[in-house]
C-alpha atoms as a PDB file:
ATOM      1  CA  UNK A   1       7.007   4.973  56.536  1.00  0.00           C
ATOM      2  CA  UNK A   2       4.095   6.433  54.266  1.00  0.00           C
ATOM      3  CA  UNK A   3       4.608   8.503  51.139  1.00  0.00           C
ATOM      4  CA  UNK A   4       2.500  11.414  50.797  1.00  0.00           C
ATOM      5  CA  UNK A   5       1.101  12.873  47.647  1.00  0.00           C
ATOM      6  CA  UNK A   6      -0.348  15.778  46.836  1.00  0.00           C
ATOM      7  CA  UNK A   7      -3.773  15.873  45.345  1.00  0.00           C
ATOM      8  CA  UNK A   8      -2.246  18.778  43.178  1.00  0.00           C
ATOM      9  CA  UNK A   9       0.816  17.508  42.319  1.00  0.00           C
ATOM     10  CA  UNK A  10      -0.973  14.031  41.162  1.00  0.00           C
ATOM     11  CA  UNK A  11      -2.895  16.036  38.814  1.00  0.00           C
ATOM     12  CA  UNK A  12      -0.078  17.657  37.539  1.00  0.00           C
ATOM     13  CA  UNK A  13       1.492  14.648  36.744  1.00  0.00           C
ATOM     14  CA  UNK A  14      -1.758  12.887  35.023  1.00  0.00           C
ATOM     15  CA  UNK A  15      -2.299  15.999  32.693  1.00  0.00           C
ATOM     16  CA  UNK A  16       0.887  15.878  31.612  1.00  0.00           C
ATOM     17  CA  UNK A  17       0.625  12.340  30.892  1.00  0.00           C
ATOM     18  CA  UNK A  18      -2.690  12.725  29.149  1.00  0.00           C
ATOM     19  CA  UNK A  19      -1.268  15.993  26.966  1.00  0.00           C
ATOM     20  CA  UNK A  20       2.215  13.391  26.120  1.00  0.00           C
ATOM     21  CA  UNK A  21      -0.349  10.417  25.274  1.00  0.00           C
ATOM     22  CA  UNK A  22      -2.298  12.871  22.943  1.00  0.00           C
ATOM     23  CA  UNK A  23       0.469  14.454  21.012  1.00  0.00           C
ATOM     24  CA  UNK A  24       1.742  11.105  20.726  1.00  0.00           C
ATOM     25  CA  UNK A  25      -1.467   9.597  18.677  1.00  0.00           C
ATOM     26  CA  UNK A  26      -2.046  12.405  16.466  1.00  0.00           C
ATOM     27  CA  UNK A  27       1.835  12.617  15.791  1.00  0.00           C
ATOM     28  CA  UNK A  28       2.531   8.142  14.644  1.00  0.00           C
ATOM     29  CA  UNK A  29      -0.351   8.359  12.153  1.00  0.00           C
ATOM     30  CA  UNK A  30       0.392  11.685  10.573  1.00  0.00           C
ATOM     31  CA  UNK A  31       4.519  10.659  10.358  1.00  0.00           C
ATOM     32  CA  UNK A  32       3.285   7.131   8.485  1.00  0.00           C
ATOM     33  CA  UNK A  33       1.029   9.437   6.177  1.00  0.00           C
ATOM     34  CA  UNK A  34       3.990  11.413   5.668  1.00  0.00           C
ATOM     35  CA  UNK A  35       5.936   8.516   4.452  1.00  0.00           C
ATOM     36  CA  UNK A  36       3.176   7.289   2.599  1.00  0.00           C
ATOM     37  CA  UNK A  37       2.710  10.233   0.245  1.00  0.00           C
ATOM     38  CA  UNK A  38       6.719  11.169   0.271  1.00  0.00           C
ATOM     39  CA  UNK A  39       6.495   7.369  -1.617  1.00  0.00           C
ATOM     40  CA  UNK A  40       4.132   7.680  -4.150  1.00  0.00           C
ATOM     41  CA  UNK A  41       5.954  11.171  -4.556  1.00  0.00           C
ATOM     42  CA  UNK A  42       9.186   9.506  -5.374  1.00  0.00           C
ATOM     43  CA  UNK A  43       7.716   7.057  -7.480  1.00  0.00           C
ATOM     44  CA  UNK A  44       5.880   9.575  -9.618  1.00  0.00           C
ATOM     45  CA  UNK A  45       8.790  11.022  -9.929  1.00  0.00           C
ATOM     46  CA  UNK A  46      11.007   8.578 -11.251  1.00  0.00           C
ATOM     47  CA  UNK A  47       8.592   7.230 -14.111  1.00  0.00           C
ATOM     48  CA  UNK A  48       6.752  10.668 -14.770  1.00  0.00           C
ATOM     49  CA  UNK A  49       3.257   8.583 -13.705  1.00  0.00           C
ATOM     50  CA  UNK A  50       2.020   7.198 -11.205  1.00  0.00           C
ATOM     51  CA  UNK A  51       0.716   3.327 -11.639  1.00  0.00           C
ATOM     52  CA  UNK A  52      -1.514   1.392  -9.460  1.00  0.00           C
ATOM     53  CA  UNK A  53       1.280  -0.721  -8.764  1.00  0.00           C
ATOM     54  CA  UNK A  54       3.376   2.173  -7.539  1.00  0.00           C
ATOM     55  CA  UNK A  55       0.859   3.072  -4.900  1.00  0.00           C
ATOM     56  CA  UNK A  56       0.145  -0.002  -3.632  1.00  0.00           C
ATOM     57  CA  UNK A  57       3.809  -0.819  -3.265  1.00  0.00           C
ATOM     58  CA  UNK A  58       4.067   2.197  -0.676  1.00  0.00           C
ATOM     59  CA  UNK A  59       0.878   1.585   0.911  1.00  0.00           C
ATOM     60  CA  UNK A  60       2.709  -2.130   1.812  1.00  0.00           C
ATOM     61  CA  UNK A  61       6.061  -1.234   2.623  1.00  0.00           C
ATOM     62  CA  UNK A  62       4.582   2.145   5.165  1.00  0.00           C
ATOM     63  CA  UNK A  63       1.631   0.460   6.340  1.00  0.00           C
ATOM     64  CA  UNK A  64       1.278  -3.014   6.007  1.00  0.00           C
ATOM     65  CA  UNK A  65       4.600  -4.174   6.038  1.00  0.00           C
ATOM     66  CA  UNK A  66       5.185  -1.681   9.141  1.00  0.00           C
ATOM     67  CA  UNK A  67       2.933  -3.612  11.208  1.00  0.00           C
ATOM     68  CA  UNK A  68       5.624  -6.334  11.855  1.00  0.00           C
ATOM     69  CA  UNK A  69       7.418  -4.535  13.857  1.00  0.00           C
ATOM     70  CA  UNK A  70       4.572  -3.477  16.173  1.00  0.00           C
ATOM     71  CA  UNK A  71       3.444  -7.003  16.782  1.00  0.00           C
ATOM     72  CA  UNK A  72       4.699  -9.972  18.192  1.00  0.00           C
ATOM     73  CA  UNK A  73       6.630 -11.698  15.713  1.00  0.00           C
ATOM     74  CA  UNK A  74       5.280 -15.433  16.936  1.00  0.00           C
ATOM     75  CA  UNK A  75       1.358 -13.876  15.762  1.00  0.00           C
ATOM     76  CA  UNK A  76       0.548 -14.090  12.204  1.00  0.00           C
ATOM     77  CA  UNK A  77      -0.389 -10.857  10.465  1.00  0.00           C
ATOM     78  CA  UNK A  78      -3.850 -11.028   9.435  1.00  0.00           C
END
């Protein structure tokens, strides 16, 4: 027994994928930019300046502290 495939619908099916793996690179770095800025927002906020230490606090917790949870957890985080 021997599936059959369509040339047409198999392109169908990789352009969607394609378009789906697209949207979904521009859309993860543009939500953790999001979070980034809605931090130092918050923090500016609350003290009525924004301090060094303020900014890098977000820039840890949204991007470098993120990254655990995208790696392995037996790797070390360089």
């Amino acid at each position: 027994m021997s599936i059959e495939i369509r040339r047409s619908t198999l392109l169908v099916a990789l352009g969607i994928f394609a378009i789906f793996m697209v949207a979904v690179s521009i859309a993860v770095p543009a939500l953790a930019l999001k979070n980034y800025f809605n931090c130092t927002t918050k923090a500016a906020n609350k003290n009525g300046k924004l301090s060094a230490d303020d900014v890098s606090t977000c820039y840890y917790k949204v991007f470098v502290g993120a990254r655990k949870y995208y790696v392995n957890e037996s790797r070390t985080l360089s």
